[in-house]
PDB file of N, CA and C in Angstrom:
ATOM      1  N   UNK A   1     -29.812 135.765-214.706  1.00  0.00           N
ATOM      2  CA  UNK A   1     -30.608 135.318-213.585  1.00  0.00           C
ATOM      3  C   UNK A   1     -30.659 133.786-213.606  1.00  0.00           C
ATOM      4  N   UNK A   2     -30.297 133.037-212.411  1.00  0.00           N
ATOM      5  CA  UNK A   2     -30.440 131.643-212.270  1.00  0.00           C
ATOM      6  C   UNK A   2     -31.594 131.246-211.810  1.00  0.00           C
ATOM      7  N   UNK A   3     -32.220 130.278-212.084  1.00  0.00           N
ATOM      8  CA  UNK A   3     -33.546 129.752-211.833  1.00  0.00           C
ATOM      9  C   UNK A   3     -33.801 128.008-211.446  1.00  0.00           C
ATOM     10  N   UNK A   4     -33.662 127.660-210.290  1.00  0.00           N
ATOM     11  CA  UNK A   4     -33.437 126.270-209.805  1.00  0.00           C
ATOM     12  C   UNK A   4     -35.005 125.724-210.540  1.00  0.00           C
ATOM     13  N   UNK A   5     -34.468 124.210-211.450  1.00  0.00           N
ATOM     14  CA  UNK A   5     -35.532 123.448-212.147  1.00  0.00           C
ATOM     15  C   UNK A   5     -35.843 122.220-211.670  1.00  0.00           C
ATOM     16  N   UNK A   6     -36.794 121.502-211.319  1.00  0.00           N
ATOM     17  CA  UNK A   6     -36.863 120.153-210.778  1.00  0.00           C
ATOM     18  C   UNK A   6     -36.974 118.762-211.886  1.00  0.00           C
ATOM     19  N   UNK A   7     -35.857 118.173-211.634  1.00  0.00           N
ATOM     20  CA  UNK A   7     -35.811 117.146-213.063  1.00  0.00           C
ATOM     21  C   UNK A   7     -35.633 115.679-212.585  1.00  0.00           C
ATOM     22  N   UNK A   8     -35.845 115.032-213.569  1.00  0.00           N
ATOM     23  CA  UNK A   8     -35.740 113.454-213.281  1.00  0.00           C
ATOM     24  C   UNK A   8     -35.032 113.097-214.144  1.00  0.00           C
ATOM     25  N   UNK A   9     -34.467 111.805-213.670  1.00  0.00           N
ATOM     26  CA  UNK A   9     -33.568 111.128-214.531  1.00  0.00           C
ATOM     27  C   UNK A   9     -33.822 109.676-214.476  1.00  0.00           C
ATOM     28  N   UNK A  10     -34.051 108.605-215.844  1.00  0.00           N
ATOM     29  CA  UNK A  10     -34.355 107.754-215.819  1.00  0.00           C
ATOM     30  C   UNK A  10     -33.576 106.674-217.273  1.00  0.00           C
ATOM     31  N   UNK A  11     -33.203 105.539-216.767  1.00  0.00           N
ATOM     32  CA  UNK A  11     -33.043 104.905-217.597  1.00  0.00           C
ATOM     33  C   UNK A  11     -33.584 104.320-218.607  1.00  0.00           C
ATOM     34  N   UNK A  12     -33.656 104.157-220.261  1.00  0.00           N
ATOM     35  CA  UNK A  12     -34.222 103.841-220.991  1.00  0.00           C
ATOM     36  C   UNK A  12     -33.024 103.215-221.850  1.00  0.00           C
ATOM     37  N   UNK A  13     -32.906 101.689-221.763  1.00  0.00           N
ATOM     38  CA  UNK A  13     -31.429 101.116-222.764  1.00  0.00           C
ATOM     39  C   UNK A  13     -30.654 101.336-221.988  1.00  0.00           C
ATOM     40  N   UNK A  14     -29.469 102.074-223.257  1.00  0.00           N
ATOM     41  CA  UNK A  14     -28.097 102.270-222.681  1.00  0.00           C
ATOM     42  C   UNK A  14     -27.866 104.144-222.431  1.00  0.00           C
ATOM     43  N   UNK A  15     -29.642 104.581-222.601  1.00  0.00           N
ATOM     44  CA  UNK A  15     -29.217 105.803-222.413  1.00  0.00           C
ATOM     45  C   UNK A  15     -30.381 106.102-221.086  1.00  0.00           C
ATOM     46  N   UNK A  16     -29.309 107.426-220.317  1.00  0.00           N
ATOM     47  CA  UNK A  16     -30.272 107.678-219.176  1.00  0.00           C
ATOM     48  C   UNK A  16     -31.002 109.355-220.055  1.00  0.00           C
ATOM     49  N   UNK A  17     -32.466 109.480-219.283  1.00  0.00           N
ATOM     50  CA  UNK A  17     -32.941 110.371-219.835  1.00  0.00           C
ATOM     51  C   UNK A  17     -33.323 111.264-218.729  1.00  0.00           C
ATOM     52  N   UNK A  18     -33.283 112.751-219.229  1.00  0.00           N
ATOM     53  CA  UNK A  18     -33.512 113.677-217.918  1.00  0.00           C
ATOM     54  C   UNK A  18     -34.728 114.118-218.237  1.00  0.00           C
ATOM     55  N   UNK A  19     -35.672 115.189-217.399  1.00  0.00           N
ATOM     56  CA  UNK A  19     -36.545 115.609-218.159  1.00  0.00           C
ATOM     57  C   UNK A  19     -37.192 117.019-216.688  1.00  0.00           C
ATOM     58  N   UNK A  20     -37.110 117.824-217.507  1.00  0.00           N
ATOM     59  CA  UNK A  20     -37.847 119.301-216.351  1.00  0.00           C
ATOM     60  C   UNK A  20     -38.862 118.991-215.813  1.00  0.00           C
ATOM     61  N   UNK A  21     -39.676 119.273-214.669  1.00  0.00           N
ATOM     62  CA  UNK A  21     -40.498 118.681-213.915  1.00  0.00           C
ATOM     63  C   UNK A  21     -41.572 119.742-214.685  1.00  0.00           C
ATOM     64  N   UNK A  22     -41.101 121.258-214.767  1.00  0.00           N
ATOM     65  CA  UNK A  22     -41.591 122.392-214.930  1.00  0.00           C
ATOM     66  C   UNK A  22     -42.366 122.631-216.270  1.00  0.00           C
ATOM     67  N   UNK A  23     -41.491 122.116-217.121  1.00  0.00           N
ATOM     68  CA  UNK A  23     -41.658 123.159-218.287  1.00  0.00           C
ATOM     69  C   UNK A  23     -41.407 121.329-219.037  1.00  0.00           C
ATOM     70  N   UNK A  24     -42.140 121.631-220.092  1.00  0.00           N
ATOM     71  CA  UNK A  24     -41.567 120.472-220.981  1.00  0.00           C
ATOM     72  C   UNK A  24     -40.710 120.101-222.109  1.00  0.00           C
ATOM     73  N   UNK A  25     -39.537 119.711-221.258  1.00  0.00           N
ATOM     74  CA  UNK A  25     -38.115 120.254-222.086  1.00  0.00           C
ATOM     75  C   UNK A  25     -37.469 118.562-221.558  1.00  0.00           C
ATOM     76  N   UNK A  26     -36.805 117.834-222.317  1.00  0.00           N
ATOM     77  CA  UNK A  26     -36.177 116.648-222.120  1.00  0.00           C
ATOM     78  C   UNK A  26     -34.469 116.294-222.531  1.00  0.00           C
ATOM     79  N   UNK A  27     -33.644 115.504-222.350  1.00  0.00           N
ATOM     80  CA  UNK A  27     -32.433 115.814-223.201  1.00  0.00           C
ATOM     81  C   UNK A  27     -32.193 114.054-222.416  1.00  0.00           C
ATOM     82  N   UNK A  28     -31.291 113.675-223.266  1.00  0.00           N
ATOM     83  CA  UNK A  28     -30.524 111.844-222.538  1.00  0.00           C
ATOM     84  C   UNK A  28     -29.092 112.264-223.057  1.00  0.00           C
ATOM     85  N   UNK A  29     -28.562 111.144-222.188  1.00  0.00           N
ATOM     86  CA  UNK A  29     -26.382 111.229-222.318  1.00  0.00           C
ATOM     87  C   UNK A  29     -26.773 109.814-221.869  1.00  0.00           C
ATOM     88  N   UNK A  30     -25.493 109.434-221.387  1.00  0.00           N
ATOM     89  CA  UNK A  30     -24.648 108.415-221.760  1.00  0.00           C
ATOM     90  C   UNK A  30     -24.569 107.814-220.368  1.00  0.00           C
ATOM     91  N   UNK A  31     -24.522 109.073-219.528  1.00  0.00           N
ATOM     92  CA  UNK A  31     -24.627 108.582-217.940  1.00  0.00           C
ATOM     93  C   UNK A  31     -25.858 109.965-217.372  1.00  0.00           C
ATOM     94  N   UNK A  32     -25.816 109.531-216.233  1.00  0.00           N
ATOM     95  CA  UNK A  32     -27.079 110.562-215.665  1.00  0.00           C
ATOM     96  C   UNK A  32     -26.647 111.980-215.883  1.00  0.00           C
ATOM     97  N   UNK A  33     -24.747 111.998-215.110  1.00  0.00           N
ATOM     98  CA  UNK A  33     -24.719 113.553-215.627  1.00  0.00           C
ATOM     99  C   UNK A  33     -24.789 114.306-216.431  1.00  0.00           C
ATOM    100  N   UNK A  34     -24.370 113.209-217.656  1.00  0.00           N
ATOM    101  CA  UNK A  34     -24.159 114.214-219.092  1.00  0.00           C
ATOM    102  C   UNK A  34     -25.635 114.200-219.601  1.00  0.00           C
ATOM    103  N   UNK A  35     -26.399 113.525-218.958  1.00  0.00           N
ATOM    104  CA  UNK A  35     -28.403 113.663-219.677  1.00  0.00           C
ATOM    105  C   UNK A  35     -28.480 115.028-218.604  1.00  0.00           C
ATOM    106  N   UNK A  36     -28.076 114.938-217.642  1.00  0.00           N
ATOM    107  CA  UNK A  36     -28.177 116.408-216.658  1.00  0.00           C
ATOM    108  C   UNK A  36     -27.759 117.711-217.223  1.00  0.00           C
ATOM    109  N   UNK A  37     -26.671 117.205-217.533  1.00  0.00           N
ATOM    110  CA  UNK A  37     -25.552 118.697-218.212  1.00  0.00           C
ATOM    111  C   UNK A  37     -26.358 118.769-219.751  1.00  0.00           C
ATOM    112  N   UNK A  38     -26.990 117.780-220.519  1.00  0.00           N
ATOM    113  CA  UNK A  38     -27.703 118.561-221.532  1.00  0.00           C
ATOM    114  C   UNK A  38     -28.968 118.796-221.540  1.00  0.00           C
ATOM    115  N   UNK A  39     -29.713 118.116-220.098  1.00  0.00           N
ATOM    116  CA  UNK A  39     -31.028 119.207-220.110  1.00  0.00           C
ATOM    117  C   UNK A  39     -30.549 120.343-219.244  1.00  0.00           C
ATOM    118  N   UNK A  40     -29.701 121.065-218.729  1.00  0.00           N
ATOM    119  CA  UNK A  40     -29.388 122.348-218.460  1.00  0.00           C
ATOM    120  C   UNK A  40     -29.350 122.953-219.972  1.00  0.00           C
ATOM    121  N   UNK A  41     -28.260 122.546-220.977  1.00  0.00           N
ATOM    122  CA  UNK A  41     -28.157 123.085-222.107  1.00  0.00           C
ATOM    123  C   UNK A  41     -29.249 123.796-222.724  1.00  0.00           C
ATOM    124  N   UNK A  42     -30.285 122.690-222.998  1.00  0.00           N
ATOM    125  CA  UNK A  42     -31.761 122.607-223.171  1.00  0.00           C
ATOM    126  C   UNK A  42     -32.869 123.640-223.111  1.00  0.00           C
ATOM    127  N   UNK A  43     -32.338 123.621-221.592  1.00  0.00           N
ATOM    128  CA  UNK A  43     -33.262 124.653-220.704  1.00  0.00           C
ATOM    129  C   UNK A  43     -33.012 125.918-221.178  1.00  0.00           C
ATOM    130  N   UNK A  44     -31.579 126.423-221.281  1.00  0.00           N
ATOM    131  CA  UNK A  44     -30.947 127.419-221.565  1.00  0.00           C
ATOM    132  C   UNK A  44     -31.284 127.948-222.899  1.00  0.00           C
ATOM    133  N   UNK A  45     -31.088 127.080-223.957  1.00  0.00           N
ATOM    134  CA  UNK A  45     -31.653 127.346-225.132  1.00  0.00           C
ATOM    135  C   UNK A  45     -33.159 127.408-225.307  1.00  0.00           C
ATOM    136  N   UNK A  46     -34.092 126.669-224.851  1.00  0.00           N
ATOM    137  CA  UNK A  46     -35.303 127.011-224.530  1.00  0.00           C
ATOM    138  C   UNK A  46     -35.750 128.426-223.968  1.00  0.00           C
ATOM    139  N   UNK A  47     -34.792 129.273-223.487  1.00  0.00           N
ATOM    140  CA  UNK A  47     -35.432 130.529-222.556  1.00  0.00           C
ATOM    141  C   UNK A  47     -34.543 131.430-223.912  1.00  0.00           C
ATOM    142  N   UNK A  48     -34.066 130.996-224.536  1.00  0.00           N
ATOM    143  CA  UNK A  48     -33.279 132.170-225.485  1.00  0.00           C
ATOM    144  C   UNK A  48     -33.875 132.948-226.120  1.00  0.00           C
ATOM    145  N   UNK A  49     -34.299 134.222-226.329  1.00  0.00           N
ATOM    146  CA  UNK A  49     -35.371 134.734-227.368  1.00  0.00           C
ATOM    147  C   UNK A  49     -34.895 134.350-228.988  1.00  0.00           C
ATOM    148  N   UNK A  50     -36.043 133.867-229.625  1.00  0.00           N
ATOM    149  CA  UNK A  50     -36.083 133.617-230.516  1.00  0.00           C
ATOM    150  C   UNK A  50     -35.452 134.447-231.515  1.00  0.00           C
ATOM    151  N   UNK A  51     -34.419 134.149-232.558  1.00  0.00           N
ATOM    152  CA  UNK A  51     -34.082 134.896-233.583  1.00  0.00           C
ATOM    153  C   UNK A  51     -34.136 134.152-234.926  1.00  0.00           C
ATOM    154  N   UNK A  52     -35.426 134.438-235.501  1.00  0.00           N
ATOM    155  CA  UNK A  52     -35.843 134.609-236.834  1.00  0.00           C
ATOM    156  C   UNK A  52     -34.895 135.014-238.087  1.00  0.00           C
ATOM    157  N   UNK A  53     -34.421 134.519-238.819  1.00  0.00           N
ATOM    158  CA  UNK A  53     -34.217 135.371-240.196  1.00  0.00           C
ATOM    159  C   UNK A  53     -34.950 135.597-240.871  1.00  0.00           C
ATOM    160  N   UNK A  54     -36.234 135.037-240.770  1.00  0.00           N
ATOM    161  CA  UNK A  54     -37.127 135.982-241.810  1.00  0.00           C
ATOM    162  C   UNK A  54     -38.699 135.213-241.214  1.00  0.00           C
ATOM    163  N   UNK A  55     -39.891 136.382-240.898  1.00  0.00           N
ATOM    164  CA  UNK A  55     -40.812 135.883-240.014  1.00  0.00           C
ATOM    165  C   UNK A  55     -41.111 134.804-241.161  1.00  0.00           C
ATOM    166  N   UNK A  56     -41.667 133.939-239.850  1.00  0.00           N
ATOM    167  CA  UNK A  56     -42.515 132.726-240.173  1.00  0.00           C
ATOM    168  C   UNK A  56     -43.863 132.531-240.849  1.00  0.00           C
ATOM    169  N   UNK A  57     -43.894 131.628-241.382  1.00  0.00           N
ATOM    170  CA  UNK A  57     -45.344 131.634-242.235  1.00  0.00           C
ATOM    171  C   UNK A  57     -46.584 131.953-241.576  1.00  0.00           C
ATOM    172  N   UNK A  58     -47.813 131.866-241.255  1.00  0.00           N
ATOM    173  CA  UNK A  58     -48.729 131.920-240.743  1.00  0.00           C
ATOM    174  C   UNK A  58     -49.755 131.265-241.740  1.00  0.00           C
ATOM    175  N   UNK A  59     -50.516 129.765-241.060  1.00  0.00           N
ATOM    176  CA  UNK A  59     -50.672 128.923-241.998  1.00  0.00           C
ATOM    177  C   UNK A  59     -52.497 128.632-241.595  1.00  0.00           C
ATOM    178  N   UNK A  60     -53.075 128.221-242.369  1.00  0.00           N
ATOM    179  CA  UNK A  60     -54.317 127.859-241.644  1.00  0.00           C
ATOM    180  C   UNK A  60     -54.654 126.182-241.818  1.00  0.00           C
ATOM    181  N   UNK A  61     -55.219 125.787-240.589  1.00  0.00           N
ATOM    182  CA  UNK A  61     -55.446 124.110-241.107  1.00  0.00           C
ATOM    183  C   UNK A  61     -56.937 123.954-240.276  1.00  0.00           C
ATOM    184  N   UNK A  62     -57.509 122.735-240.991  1.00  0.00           N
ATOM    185  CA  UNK A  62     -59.038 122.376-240.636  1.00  0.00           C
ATOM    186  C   UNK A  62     -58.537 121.091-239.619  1.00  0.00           C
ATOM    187  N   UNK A  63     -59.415 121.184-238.583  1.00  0.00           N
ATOM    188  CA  UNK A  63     -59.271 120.226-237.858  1.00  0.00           C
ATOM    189  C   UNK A  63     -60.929 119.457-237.306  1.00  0.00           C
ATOM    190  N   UNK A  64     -60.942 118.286-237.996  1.00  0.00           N
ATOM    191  CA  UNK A  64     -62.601 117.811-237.456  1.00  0.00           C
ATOM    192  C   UNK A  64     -62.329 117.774-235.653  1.00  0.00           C
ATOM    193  N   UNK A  65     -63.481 118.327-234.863  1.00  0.00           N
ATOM    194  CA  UNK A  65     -63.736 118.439-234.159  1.00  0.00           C
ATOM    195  C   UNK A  65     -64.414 118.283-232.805  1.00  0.00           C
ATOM    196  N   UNK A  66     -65.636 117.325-233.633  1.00  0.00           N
ATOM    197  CA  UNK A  66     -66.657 116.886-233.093  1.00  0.00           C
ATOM    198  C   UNK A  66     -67.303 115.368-234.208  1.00  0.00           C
ATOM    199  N   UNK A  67     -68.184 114.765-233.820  1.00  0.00           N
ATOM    200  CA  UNK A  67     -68.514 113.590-234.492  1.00  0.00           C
ATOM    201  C   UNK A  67     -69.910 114.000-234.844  1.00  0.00           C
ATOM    202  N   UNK A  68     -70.201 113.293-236.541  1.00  0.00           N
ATOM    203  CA  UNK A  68     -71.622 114.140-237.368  1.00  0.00           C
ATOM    204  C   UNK A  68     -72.106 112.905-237.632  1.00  0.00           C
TER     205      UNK A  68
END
């Protein structure tokens, strides 16, 4: 299934950078197309279901929250 994405492309240096309007997914090349052609890549790999070799940790962390 194809799914039309709305992206921008912007210069930063000598590299141009693309970036999904949608979803927050980014990729840069060399010229606009090839930052284009690898946030398609991007995108693509972003929607891939995940394949694990062995589940992931499940970790706990403290985070201050409020001011005492």
């Amino acid at each position: 299934m194809k799914r039309p994405f709305a992206a921008t492309v912007w210069r930063e240096g000598k590299w141009y950078v693309s970036q999904c309007l949608e979803i927050d997914v980014a990729s840069q090349g060399e010229t606009e197309e090839e930052a284009l052609a690898n946030l398609k890549e991007a995108l693509e790999l972003h929607f891939e279901p995940p394949q694990a070799t062995r589940p992931p940790a499940v970790r706990m962390i403290e985070v201050e929250v409020g001011a005492t």
